[in-house]
C-alpha atoms as a PDB file:
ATOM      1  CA  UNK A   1     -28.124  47.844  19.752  1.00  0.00           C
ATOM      2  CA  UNK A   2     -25.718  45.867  17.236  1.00  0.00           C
ATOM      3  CA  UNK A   3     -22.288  46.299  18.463  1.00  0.00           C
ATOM      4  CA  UNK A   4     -20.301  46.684  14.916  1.00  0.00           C
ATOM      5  CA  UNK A   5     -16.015  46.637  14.617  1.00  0.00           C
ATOM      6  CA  UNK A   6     -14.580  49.588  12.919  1.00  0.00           C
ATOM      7  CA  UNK A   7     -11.310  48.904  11.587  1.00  0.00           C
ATOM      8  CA  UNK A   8      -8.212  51.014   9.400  1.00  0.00           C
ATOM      9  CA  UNK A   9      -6.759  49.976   6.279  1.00  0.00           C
ATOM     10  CA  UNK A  10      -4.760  47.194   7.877  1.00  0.00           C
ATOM     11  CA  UNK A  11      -7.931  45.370   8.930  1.00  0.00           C
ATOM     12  CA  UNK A  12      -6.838  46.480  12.663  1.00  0.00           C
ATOM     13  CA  UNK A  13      -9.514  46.677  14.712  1.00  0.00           C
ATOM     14  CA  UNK A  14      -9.414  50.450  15.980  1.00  0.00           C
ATOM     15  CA  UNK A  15     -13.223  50.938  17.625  1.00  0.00           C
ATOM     16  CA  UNK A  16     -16.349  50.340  18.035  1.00  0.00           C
ATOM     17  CA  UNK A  17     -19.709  51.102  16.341  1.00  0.00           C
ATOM     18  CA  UNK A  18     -23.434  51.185  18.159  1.00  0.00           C
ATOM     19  CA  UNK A  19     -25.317  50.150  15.441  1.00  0.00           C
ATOM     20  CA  UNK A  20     -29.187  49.230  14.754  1.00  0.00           C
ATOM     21  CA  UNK A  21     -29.692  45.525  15.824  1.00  0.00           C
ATOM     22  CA  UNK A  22     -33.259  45.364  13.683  1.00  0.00           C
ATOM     23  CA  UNK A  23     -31.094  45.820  10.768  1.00  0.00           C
ATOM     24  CA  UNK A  24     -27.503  44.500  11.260  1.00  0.00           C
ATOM     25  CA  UNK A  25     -28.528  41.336  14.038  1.00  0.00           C
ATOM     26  CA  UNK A  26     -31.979  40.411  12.854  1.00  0.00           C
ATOM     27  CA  UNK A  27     -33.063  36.850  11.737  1.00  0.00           C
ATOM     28  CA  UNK A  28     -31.481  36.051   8.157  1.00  0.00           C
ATOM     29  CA  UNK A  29     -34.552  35.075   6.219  1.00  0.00           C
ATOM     30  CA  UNK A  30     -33.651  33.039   3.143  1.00  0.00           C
ATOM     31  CA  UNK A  31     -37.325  33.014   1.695  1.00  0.00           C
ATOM     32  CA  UNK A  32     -37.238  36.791   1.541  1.00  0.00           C
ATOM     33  CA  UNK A  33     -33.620  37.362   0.335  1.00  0.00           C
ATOM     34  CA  UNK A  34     -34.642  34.756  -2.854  1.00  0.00           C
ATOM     35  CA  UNK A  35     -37.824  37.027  -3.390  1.00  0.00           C
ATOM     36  CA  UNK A  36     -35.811  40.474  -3.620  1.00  0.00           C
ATOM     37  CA  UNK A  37     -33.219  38.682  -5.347  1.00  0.00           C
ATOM     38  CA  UNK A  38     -35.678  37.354  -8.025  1.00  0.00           C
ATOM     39  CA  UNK A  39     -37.521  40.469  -8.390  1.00  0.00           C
ATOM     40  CA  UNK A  40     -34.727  42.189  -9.072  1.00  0.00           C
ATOM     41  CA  UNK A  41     -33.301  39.877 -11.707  1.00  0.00           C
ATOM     42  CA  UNK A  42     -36.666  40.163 -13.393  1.00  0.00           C
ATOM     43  CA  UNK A  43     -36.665  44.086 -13.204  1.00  0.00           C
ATOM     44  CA  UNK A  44     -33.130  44.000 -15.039  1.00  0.00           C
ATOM     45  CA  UNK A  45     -35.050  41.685 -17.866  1.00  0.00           C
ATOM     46  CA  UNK A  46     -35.325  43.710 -21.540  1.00  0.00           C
ATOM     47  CA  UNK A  47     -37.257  41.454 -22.497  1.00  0.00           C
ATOM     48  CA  UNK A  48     -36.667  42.852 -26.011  1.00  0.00           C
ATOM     49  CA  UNK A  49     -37.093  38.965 -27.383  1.00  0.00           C
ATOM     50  CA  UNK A  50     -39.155  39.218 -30.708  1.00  0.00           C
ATOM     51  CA  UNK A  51     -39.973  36.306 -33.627  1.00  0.00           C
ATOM     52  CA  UNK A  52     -41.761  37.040 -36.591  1.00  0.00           C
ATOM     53  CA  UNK A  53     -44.903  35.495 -37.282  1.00  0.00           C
ATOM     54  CA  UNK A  54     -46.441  34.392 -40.858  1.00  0.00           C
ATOM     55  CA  UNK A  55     -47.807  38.375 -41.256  1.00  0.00           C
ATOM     56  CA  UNK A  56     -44.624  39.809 -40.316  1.00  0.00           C
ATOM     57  CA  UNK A  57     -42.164  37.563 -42.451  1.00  0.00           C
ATOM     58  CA  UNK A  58     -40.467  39.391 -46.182  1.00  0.00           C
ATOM     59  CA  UNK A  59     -42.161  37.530 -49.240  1.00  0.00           C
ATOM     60  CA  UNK A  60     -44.385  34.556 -49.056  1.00  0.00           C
ATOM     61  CA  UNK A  61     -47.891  36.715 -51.512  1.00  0.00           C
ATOM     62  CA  UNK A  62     -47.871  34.492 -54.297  1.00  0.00           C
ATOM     63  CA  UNK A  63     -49.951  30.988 -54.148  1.00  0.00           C
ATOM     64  CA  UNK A  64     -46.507  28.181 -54.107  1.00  0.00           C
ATOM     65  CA  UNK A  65     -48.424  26.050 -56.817  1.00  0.00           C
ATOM     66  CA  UNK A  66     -52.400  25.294 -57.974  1.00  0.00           C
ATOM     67  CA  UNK A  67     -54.943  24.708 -55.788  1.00  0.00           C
ATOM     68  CA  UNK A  68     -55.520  21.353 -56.941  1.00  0.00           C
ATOM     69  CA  UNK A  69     -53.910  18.486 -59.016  1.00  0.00           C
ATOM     70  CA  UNK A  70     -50.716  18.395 -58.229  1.00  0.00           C
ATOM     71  CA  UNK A  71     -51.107  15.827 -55.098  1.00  0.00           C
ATOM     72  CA  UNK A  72     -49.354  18.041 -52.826  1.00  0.00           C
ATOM     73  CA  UNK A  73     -51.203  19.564 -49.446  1.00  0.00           C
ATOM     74  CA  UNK A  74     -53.278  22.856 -50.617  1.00  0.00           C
ATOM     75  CA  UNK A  75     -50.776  25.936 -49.430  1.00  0.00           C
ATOM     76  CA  UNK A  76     -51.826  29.522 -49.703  1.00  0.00           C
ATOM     77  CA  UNK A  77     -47.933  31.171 -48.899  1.00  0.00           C
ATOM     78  CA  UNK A  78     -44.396  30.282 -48.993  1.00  0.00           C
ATOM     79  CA  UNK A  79     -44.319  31.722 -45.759  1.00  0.00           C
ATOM     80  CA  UNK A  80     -46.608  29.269 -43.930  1.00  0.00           C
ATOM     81  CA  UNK A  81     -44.734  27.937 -40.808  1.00  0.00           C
ATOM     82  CA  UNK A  82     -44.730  24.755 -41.780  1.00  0.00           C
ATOM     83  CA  UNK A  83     -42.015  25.660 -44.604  1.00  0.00           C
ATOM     84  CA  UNK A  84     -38.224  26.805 -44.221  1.00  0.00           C
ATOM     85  CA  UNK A  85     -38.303  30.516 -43.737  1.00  0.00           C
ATOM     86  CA  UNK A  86     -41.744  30.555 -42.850  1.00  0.00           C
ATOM     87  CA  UNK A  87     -43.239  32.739 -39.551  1.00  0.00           C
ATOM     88  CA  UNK A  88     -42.630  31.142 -35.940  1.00  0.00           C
ATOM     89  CA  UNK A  89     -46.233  29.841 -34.103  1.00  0.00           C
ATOM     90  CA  UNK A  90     -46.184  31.539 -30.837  1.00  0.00           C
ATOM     91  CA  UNK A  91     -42.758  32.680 -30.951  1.00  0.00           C
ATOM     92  CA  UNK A  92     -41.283  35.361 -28.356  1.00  0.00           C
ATOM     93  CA  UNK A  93     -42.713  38.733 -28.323  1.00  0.00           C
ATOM     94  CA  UNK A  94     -41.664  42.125 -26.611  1.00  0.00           C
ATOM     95  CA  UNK A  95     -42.482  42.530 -23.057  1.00  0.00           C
ATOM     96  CA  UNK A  96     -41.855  43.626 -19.339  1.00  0.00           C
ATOM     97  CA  UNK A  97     -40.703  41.159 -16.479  1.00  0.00           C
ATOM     98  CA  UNK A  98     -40.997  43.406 -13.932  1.00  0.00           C
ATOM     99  CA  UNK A  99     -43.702  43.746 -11.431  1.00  0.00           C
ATOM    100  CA  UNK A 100     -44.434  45.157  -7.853  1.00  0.00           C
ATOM    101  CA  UNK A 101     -42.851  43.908  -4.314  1.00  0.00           C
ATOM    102  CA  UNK A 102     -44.380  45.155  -1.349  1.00  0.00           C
ATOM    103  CA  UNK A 103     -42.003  47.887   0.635  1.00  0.00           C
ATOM    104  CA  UNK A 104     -41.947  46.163   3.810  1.00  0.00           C
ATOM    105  CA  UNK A 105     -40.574  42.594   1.749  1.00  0.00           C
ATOM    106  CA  UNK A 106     -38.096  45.191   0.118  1.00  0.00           C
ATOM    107  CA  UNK A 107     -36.751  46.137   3.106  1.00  0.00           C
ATOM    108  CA  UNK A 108     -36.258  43.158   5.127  1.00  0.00           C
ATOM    109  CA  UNK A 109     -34.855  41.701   2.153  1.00  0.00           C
ATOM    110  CA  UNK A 110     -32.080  44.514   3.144  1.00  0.00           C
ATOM    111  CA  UNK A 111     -32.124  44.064   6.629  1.00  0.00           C
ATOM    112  CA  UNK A 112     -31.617  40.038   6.055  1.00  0.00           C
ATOM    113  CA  UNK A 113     -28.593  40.743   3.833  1.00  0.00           C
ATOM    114  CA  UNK A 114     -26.738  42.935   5.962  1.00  0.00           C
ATOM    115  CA  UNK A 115     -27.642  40.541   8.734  1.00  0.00           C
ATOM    116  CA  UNK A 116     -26.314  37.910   7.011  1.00  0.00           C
ATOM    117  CA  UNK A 117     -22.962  39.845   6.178  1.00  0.00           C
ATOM    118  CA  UNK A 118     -22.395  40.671   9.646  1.00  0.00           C
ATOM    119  CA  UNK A 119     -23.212  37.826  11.202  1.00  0.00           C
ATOM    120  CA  UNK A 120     -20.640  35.932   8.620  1.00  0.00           C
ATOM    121  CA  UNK A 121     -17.557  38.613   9.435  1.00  0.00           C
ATOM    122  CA  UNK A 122     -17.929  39.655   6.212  1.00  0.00           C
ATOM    123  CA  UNK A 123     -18.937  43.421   7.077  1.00  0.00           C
ATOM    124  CA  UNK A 124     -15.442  45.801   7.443  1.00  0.00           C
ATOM    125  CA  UNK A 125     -16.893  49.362   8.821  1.00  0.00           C
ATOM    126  CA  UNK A 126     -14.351  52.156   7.881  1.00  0.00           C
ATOM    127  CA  UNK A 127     -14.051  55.593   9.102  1.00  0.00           C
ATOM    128  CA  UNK A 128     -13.392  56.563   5.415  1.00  0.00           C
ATOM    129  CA  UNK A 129     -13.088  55.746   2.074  1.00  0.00           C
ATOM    130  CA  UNK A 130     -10.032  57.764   0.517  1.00  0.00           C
ATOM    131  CA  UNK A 131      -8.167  57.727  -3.176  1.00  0.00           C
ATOM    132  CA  UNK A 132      -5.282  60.479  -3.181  1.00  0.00           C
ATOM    133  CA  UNK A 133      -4.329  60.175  -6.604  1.00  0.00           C
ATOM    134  CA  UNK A 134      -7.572  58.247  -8.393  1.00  0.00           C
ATOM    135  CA  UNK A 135      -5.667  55.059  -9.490  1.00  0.00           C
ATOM    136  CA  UNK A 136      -6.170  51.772  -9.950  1.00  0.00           C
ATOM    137  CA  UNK A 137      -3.372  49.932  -8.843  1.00  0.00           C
ATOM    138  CA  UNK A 138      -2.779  52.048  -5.620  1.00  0.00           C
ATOM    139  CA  UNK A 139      -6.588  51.578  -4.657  1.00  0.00           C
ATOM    140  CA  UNK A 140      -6.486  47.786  -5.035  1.00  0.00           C
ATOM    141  CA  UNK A 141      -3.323  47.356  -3.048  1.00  0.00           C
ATOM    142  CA  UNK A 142      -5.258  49.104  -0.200  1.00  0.00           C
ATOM    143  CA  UNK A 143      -8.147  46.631  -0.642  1.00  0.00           C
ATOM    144  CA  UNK A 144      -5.256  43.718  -0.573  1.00  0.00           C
ATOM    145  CA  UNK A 145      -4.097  44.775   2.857  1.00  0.00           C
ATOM    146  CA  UNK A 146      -7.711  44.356   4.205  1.00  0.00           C
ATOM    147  CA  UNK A 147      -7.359  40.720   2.298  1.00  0.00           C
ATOM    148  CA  UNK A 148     -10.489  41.358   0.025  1.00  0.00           C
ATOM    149  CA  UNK A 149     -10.513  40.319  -3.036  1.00  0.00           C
ATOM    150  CA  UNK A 150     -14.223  41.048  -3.651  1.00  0.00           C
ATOM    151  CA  UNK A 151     -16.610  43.397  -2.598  1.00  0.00           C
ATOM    152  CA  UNK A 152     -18.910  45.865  -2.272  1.00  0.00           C
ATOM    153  CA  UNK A 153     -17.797  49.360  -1.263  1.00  0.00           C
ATOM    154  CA  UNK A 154     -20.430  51.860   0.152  1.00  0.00           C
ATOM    155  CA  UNK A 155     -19.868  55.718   1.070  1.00  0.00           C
ATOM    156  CA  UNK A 156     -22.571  58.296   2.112  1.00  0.00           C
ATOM    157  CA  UNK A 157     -21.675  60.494  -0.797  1.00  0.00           C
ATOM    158  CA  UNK A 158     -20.179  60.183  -3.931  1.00  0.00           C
ATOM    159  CA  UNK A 159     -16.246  60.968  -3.972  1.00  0.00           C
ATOM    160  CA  UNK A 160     -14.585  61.458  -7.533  1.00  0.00           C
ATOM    161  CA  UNK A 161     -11.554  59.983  -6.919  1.00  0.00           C
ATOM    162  CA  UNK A 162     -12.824  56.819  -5.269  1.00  0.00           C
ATOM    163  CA  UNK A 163     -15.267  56.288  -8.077  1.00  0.00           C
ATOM    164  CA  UNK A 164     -12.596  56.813 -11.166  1.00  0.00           C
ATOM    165  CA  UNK A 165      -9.665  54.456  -8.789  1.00  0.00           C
ATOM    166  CA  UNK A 166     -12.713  51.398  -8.255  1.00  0.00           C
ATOM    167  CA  UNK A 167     -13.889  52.000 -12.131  1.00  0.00           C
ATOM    168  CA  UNK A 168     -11.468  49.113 -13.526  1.00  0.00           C
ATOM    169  CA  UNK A 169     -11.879  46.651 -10.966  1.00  0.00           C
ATOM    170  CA  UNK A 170     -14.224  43.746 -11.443  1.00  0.00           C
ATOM    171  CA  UNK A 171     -14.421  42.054  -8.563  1.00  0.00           C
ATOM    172  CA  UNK A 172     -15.160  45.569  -6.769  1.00  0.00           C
ATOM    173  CA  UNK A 173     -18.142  47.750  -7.248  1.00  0.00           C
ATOM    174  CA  UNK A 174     -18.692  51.135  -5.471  1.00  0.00           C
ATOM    175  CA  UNK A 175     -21.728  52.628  -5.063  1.00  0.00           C
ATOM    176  CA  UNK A 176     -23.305  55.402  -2.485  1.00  0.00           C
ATOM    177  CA  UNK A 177     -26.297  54.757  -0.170  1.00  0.00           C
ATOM    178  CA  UNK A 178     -28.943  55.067  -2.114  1.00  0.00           C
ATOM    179  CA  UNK A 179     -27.980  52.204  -4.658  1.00  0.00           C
ATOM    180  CA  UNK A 180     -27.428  49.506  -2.410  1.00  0.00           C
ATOM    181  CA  UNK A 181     -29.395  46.862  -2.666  1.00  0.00           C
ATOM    182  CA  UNK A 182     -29.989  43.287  -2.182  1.00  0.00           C
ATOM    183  CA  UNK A 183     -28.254  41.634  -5.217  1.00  0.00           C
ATOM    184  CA  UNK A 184     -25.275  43.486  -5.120  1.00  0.00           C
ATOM    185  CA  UNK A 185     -24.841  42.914  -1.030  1.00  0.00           C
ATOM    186  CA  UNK A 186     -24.828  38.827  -1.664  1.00  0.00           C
ATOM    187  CA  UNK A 187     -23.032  39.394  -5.029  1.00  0.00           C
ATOM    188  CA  UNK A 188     -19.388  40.603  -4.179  1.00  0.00           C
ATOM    189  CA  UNK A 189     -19.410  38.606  -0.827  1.00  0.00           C
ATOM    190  CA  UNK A 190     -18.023  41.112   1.415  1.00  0.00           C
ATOM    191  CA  UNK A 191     -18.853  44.577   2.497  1.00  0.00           C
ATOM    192  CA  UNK A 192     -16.872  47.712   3.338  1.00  0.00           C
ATOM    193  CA  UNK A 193     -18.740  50.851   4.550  1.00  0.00           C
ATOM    194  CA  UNK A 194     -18.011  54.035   6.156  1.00  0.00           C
ATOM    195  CA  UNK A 195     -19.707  55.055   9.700  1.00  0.00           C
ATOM    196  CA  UNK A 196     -21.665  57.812   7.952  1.00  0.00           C
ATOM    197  CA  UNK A 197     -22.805  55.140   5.406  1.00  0.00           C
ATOM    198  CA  UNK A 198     -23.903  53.311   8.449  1.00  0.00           C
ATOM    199  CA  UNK A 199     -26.081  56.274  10.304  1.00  0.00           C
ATOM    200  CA  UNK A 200     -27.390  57.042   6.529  1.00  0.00           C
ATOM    201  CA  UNK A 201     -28.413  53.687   6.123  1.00  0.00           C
ATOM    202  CA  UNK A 202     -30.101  53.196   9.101  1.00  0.00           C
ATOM    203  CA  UNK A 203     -32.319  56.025   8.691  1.00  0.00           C
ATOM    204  CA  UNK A 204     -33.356  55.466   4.856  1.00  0.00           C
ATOM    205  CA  UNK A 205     -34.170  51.435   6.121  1.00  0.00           C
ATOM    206  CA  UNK A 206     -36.367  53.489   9.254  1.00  0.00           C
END
């Protein structure tokens, strides 16, 4: 078992968590967190890029000039790529960047991360995530006495006022257990969870 610190608001260390040491003190591997972290990138990829070609292109059905006799280069259409507003030879076309990472990669991609985090003191377990009043200002001061500045904040469930106090901070994302993930873990640097977060992600990484 991973011995984890819980602490309060006031980054005061107030107990102690038993927590899964295959997923919170396991090797960090760097090979597999650039794998998730590149699949993932690729899965966010539109790839809505698109270029006309010299069928697709307004204009260009009329012959530019005769055939023959005007010592120019025969040219069938205006809209030949080899002229100014022509079509685009092998230009970008719609399509999908994702594709399929195993489920064991997946998860030790998470276990790594988290890992890493702890490992680094950059993992704050909380006994709760609270927002009286839903704002801004009053939420980020509470973050300021912990001395984060960015981060990642995870609950087991959703809660309202949490969600609509974090919504205007940048440099802060929260999210519940089911949407954390690799990118966002090594993205905003630190990580502040609940214990039920904790219990909930050890059994969906099971």
């Amino acid at each position: 078992m991973a011995s984890l610190q819980v602490f309060d608001w006031n980054k005061k260390e107030v107990g102690k968590l038993d927590a899964n040491a295959t997923i919170f003190d396991t090797e960090v591997r760097k090979d597999i967190l650039h794998s998730v972290v590149r699949w993932q990138l690729a899965c966010k990829r539109q790839g809505t890029h698109k270029a006309k070609t010299r069928g697709e292109v307004r204009g260009g059905g009329k012959k530019p000039f005769k055939q023959k006799g005007t010592g120019n280069a025969r040219q069938g259409s205006t809209r030949s790529p080899i002229n100014e507003g022509g079509g685009v030879i092998f230009g970008p076309s719609p399509r999908d960047y994702s594709y399929t990472l195993p489920k064991k990669t997946r998860a030790m991609g998470m276990k790594s991360a988290l890992s890493y985090l702890n490992k680094e003191g950059r993992l704050f377990v909380v006994k709760t995530i609270e927002s009286s009043d839903g704002k801004t200002k009053a939420f980020s001061d509470q973050l300021k006495t912990m001395g984060l500045t960015k981060a990642l904040i995870v609950d087991e469930s959703k809660n309202d006022m949490v969600s609509r106090a974090s919504k205007n901070l940048g440099k802060f994302k929260y999210i519940t257990v089911p949407g954390v993930n690799v990118y966002d873990l090594l993205k905003f640097d630190n990580l502040v969870i609940t214990e039920s977060a904790i219990k909930a992600l050890e059994n969906r990484l099971k």
